[in-house]
N, C-alpha and C. Protein backbone atom coordinates (compact mmCIF):
# COMPACT_ATOMS: atom_id res chain seq x y z
N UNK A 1 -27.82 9.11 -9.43
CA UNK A 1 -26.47 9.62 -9.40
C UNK A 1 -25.57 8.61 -8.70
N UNK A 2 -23.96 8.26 -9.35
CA UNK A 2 -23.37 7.19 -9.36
C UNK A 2 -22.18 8.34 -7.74
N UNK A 3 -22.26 7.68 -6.76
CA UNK A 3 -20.97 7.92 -6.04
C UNK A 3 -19.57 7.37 -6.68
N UNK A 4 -18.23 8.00 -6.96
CA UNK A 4 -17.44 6.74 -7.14
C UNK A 4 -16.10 7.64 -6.22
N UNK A 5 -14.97 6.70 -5.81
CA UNK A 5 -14.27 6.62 -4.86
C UNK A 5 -13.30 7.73 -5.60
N UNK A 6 -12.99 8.45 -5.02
CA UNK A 6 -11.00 9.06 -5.90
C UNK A 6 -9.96 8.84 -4.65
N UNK A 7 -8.99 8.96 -5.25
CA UNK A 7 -7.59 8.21 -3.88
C UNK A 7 -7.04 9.76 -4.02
N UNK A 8 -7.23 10.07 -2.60
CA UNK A 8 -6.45 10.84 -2.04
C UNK A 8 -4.70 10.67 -1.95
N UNK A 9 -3.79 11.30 -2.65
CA UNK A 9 -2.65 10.52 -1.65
C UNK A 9 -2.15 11.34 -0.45
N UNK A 10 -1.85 10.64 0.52
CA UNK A 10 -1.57 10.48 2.03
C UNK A 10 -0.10 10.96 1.68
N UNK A 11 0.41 11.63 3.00
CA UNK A 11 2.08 11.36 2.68
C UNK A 11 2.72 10.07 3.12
N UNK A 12 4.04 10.08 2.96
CA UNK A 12 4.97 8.88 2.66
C UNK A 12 4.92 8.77 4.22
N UNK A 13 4.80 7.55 4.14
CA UNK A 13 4.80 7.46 6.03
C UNK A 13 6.16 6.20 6.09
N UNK A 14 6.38 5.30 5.34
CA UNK A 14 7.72 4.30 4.98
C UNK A 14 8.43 4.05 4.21
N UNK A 15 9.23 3.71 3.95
CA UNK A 15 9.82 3.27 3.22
C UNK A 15 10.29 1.28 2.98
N UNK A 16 10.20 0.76 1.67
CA UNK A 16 10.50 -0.33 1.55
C UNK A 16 11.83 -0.68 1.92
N UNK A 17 11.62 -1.94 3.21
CA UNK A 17 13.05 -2.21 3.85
C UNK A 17 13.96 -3.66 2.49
N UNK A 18 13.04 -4.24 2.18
CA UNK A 18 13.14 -5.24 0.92
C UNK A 18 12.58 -4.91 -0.96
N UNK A 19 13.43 -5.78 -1.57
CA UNK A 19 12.69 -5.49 -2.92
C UNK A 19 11.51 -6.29 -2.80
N UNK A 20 10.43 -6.02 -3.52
CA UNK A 20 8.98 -6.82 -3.58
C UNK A 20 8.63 -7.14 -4.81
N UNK A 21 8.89 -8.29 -5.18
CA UNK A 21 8.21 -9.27 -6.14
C UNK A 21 6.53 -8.79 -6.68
N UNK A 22 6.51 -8.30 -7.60
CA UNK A 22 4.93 -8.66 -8.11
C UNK A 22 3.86 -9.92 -7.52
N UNK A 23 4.23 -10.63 -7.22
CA UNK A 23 3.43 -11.73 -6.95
C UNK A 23 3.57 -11.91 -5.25
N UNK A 24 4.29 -11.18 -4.40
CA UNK A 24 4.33 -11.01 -2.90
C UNK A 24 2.97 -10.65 -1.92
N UNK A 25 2.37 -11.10 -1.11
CA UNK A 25 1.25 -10.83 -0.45
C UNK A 25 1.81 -10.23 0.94
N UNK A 26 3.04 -10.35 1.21
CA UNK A 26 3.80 -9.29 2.71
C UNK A 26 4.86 -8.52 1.86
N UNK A 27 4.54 -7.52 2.55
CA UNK A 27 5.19 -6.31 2.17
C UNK A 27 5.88 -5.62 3.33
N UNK A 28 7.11 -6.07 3.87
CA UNK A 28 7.80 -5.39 4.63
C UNK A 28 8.39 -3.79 4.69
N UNK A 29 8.31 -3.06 5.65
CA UNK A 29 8.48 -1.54 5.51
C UNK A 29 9.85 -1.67 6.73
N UNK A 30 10.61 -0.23 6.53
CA UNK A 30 11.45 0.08 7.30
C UNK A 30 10.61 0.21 9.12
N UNK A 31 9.24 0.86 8.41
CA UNK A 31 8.50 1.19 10.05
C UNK A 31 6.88 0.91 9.54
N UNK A 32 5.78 0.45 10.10
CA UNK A 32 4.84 0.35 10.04
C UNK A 32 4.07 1.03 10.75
N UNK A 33 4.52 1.82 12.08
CA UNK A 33 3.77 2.48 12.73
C UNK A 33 2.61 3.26 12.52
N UNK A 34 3.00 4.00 11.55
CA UNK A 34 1.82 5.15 11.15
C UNK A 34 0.88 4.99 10.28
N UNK A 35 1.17 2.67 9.75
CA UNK A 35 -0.07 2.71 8.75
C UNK A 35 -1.38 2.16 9.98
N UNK A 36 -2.57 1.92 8.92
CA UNK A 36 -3.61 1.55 10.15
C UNK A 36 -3.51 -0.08 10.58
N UNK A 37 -3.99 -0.13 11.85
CA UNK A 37 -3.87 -1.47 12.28
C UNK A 37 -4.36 -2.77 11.41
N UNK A 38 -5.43 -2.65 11.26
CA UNK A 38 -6.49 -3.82 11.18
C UNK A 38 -6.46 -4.19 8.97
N UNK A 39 -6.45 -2.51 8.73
CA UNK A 39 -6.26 -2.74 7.47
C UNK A 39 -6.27 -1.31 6.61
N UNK A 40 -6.26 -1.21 5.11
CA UNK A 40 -5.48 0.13 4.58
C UNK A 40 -5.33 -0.31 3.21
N UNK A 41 -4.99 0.64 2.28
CA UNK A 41 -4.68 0.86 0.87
C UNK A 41 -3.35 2.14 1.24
N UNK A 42 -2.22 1.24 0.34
CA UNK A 42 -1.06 2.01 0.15
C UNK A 42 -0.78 2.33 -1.32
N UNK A 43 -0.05 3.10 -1.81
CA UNK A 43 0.44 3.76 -3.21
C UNK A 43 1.98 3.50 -2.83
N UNK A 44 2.49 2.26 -3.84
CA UNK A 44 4.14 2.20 -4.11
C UNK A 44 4.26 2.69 -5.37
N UNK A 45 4.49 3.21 -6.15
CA UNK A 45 5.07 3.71 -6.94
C UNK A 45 3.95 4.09 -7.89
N UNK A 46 3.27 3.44 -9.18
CA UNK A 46 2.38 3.44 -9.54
C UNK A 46 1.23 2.77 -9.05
N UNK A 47 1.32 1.52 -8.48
CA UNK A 47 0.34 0.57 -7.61
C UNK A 47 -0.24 0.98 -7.24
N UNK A 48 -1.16 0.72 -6.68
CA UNK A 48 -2.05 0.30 -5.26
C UNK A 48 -2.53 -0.31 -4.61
N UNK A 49 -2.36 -0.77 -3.24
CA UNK A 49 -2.19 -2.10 -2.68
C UNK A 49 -3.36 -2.25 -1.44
N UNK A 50 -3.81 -2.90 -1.72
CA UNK A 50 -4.92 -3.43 -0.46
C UNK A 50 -4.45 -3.97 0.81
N UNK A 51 -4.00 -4.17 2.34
CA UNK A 51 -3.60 -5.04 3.21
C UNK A 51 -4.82 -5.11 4.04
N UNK A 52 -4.95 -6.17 4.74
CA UNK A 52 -5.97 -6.62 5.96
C UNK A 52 -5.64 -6.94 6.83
N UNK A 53 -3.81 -6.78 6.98
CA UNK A 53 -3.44 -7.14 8.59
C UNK A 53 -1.82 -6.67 8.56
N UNK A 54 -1.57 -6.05 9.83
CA UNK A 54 -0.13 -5.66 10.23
C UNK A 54 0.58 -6.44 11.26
N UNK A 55 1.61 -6.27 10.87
CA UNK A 55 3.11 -6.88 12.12
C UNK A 55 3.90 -6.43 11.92
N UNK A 56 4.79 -6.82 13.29
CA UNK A 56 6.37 -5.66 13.12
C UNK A 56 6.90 -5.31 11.79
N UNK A 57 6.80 -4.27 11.23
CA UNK A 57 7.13 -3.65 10.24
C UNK A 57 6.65 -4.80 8.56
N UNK A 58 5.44 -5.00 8.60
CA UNK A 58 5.21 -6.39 7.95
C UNK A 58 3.36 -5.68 7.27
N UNK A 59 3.57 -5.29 6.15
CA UNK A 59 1.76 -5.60 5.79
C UNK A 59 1.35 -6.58 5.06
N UNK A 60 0.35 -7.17 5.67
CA UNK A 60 -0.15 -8.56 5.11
C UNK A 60 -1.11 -8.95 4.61
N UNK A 61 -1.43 -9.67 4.08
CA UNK A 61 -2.65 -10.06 3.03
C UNK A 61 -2.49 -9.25 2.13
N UNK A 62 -1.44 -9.09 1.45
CA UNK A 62 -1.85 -7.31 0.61
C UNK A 62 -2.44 -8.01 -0.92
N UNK A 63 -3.75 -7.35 -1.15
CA UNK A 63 -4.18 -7.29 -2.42
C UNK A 63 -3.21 -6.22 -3.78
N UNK A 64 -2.31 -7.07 -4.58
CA UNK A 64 -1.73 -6.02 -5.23
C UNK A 64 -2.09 -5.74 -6.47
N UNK A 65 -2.21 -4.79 -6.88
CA UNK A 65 -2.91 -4.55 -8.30
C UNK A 65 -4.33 -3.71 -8.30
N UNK A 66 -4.39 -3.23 -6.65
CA UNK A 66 -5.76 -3.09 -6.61
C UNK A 66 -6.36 -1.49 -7.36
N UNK A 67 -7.50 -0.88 -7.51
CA UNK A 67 -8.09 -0.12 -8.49
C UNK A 67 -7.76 -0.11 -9.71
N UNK A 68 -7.53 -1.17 -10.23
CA UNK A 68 -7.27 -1.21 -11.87
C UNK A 68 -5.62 -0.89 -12.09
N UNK A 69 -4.70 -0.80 -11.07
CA UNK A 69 -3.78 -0.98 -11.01
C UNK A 69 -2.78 -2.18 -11.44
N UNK A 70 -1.92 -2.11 -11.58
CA UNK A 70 -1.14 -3.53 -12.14
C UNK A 70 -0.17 -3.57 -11.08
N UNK A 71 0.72 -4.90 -10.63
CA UNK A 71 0.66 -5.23 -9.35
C UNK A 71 2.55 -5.81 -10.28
N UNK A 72 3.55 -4.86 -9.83
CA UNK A 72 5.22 -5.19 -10.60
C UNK A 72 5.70 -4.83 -9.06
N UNK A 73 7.08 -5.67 -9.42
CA UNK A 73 8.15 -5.22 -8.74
C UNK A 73 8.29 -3.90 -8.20
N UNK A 74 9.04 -3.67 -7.05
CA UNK A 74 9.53 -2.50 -6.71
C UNK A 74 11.00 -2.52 -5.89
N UNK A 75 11.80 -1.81 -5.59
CA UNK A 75 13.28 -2.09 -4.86
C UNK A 75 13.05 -1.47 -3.46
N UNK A 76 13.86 -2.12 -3.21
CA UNK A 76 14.43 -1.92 -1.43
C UNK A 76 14.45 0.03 -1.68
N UNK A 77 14.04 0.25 -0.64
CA UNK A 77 13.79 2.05 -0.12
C UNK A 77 12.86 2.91 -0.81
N UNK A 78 11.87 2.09 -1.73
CA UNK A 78 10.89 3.38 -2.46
C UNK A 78 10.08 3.45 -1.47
N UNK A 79 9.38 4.92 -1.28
CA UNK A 79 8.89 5.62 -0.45
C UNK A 79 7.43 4.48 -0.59
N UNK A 80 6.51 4.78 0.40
CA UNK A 80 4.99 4.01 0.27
C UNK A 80 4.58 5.13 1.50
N UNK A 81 3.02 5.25 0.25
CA UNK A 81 2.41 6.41 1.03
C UNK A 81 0.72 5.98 1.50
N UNK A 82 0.35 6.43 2.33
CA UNK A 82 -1.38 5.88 2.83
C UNK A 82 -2.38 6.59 1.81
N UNK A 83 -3.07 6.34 1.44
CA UNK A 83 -3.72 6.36 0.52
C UNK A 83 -5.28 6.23 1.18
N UNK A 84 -5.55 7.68 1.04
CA UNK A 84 -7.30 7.87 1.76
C UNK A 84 -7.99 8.06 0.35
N UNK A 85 -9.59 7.61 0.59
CA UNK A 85 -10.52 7.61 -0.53
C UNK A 85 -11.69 8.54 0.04
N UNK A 86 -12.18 9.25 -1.00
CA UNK A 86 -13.33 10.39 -0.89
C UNK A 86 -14.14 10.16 -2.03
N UNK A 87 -15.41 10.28 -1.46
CA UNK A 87 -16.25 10.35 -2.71
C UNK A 87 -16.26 11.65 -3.89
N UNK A 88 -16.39 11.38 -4.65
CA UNK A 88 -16.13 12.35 -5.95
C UNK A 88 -17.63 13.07 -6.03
């Protein structure tokens, strides 16, 4: 028997302070506080985004495109929500 992951979604904990390029690896938020330190999967719009490191209002390294997701543009103020995984 196969475990496989499903994405919970989290509520909106920021909002985008900049527009974000498809091809961007920092992803600036209005507030970063309430994502996790060290690292995390967020949901912008349809996306889903991998990061491995935070700063003042800044997530970094972000893997975009991640779970079979496709990795586009988004504008200044769309909501971004934390995104927990459970086994199915």
């Amino acid at each position: 028997m196969r475990l496989l992951n499903a994405p919970l979604e989290g509520e909106v904990l920021g909002r985008l302070e900049q527009r974000v390029d498809k091809s961007e690896d920092m992803i600036r938020l209005t507030d970063v506080s309430q994502f996790d330190a060290k690292s995390g999967i967020i949901r912008i719009e349809d996306e889903i985004i991998t990061y491995t490191a935070k700063r003042t209002n800044v997530l970094e390294y972000c893997k975009r495109g991640d779970k079979g997701t496709k990795a586009t543009k988004h504008d200044s103020g769309v909501s971004v929500s934390k995104l927990l995984f459970a086994p199915l």
